[in-house]
N, C-alpha and C. Protein backbone atom coordinates (compact mmCIF):
# COMPACT_ATOMS: atom_id res chain seq x y z
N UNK A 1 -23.18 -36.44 5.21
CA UNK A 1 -22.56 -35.76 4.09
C UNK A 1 -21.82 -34.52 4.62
N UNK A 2 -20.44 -34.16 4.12
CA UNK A 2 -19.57 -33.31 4.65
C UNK A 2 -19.36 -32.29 3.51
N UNK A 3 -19.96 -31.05 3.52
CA UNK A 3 -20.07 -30.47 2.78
C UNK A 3 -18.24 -29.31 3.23
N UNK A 4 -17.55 -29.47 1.92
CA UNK A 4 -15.81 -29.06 2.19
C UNK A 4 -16.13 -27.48 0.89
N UNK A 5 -16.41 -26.46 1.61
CA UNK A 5 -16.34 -25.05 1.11
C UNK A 5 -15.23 -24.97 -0.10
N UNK A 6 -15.27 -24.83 -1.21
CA UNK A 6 -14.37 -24.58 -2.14
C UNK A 6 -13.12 -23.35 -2.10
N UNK A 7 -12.38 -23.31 -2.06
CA UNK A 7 -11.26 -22.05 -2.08
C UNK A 7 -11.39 -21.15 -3.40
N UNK A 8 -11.46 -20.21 -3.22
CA UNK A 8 -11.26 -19.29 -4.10
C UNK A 8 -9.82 -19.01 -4.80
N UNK A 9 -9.27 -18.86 -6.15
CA UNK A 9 -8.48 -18.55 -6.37
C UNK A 9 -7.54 -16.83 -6.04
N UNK A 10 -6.71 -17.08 -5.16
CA UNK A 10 -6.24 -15.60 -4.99
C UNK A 10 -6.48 -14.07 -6.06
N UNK A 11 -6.27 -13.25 -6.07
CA UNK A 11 -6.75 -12.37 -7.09
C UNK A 11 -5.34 -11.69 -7.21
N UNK A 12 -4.57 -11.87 -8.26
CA UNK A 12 -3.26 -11.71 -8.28
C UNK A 12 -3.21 -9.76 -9.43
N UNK A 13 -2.30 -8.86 -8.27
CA UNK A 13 -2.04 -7.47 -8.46
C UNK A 13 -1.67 -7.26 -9.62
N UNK A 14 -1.87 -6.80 -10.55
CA UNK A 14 -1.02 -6.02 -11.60
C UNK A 14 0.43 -5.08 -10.96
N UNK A 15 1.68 -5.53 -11.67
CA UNK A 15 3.03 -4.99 -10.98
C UNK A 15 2.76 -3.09 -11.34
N UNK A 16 2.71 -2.24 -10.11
CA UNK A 16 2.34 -1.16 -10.13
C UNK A 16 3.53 -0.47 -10.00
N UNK A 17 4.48 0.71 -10.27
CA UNK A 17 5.84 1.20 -9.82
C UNK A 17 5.30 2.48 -10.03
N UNK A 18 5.59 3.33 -8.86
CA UNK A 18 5.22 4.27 -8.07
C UNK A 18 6.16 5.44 -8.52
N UNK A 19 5.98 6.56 -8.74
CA UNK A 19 6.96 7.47 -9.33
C UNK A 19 7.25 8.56 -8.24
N UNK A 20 8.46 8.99 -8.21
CA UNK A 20 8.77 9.67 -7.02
C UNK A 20 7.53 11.05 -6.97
N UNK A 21 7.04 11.12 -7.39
CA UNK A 21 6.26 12.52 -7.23
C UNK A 21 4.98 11.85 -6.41
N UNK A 22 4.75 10.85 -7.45
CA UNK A 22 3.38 10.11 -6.19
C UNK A 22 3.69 9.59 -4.90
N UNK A 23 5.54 8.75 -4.75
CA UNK A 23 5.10 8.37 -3.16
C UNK A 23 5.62 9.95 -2.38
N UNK A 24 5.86 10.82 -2.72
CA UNK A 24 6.19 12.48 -2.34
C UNK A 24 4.73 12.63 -2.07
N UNK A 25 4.14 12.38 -3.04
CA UNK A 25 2.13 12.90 -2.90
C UNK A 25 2.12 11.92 -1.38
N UNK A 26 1.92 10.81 -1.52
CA UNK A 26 1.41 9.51 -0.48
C UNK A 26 2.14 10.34 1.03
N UNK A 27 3.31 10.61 0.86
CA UNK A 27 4.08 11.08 2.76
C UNK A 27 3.16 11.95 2.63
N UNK A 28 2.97 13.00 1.66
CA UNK A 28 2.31 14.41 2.47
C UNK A 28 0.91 13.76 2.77
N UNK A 29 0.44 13.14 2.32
CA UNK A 29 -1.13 13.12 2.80
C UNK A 29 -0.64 11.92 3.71
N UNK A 30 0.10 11.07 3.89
CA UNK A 30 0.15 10.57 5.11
C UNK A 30 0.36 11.26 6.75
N UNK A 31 0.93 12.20 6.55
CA UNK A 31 1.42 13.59 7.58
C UNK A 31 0.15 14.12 7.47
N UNK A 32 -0.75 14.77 7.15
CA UNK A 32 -1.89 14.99 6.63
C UNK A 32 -3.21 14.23 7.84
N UNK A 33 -2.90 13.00 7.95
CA UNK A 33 -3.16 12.00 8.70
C UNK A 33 -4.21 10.88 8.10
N UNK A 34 -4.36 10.84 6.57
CA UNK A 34 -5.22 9.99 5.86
C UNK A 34 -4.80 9.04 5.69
N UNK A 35 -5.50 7.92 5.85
CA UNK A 35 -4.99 6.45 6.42
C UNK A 35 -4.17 5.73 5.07
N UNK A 36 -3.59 4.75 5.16
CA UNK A 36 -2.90 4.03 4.70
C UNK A 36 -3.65 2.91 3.54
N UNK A 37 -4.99 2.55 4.06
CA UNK A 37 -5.58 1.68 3.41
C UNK A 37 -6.46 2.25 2.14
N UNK A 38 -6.68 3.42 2.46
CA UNK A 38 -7.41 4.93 1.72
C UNK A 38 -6.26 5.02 0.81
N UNK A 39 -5.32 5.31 0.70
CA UNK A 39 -4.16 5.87 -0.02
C UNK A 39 -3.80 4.53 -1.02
N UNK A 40 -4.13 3.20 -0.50
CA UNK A 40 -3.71 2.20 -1.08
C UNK A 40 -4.66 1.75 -2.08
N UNK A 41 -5.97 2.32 -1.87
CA UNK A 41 -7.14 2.24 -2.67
C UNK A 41 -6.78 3.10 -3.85
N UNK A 42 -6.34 4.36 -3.55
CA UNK A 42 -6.22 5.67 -4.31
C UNK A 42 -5.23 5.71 -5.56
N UNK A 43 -4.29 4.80 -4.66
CA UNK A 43 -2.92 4.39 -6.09
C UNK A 43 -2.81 3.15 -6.48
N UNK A 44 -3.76 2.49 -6.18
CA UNK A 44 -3.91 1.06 -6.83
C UNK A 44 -2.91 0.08 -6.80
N UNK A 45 -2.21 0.44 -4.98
CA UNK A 45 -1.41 -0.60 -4.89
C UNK A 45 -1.77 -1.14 -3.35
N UNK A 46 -1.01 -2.03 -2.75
CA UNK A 46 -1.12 -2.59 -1.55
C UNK A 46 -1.04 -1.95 -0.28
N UNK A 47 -1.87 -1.90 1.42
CA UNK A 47 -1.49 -1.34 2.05
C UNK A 47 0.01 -1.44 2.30
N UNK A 48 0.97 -2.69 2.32
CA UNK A 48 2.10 -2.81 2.49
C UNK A 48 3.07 -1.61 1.68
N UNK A 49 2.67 -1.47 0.51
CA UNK A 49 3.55 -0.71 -0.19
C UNK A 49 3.43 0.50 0.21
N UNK A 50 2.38 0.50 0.91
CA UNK A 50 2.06 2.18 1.68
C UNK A 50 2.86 2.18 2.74
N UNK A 51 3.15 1.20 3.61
CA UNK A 51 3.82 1.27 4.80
C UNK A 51 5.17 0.99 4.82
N UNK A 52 5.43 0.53 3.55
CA UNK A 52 7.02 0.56 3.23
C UNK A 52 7.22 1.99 2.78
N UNK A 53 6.54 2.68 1.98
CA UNK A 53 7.09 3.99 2.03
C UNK A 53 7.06 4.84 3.02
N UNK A 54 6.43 4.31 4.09
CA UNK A 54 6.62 5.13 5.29
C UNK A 54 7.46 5.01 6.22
N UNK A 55 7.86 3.60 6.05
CA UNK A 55 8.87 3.15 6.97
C UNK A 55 10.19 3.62 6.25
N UNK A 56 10.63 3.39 5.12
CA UNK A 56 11.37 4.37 4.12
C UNK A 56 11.92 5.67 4.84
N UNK A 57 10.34 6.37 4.27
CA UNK A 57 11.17 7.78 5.25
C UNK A 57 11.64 7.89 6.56
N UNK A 58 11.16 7.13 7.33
CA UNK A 58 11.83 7.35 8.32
C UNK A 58 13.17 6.72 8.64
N UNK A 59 13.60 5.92 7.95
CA UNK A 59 14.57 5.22 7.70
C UNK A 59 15.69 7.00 7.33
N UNK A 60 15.23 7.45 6.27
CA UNK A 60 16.03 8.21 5.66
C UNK A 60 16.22 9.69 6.43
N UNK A 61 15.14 9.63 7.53
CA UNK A 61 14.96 11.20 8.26
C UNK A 61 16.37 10.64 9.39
N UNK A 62 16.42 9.76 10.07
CA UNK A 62 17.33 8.97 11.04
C UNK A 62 18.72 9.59 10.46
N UNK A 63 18.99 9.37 9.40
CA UNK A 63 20.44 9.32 8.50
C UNK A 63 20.26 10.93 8.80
């Protein structure tokens, strides 16, 4: 007998949009040096969206 582990259904995000004062909050405490995954907990969105706003600024410090 081959026992085949069931998959879980993904757990799908509520669409979150970030207001310039909070990802302004998110750089300073990223400079700060508080991690990314902490911050992603904190605003109830994805580490990715944390690291796109970081990659962002630096995108915009370059210019």
């Amino acid at each position: 007998m081959v026992v085949v582990p069931m998959k879980m259904a993904p757990i799908k995000r509520n669409h979150k949009t970030l207001s310039l004062k909070e990802k302004s909050a998110i750089i300073d405490e990223l400079k700060r040096g508080v991690s990314g995954k902490s911050l992603a907990l904190k605003y109830g969105v994805g580490t990715s969206t944390i690291s796109d706003i970081k990659k962002n600024l630096i995108k915009l410090k370059g210019k």
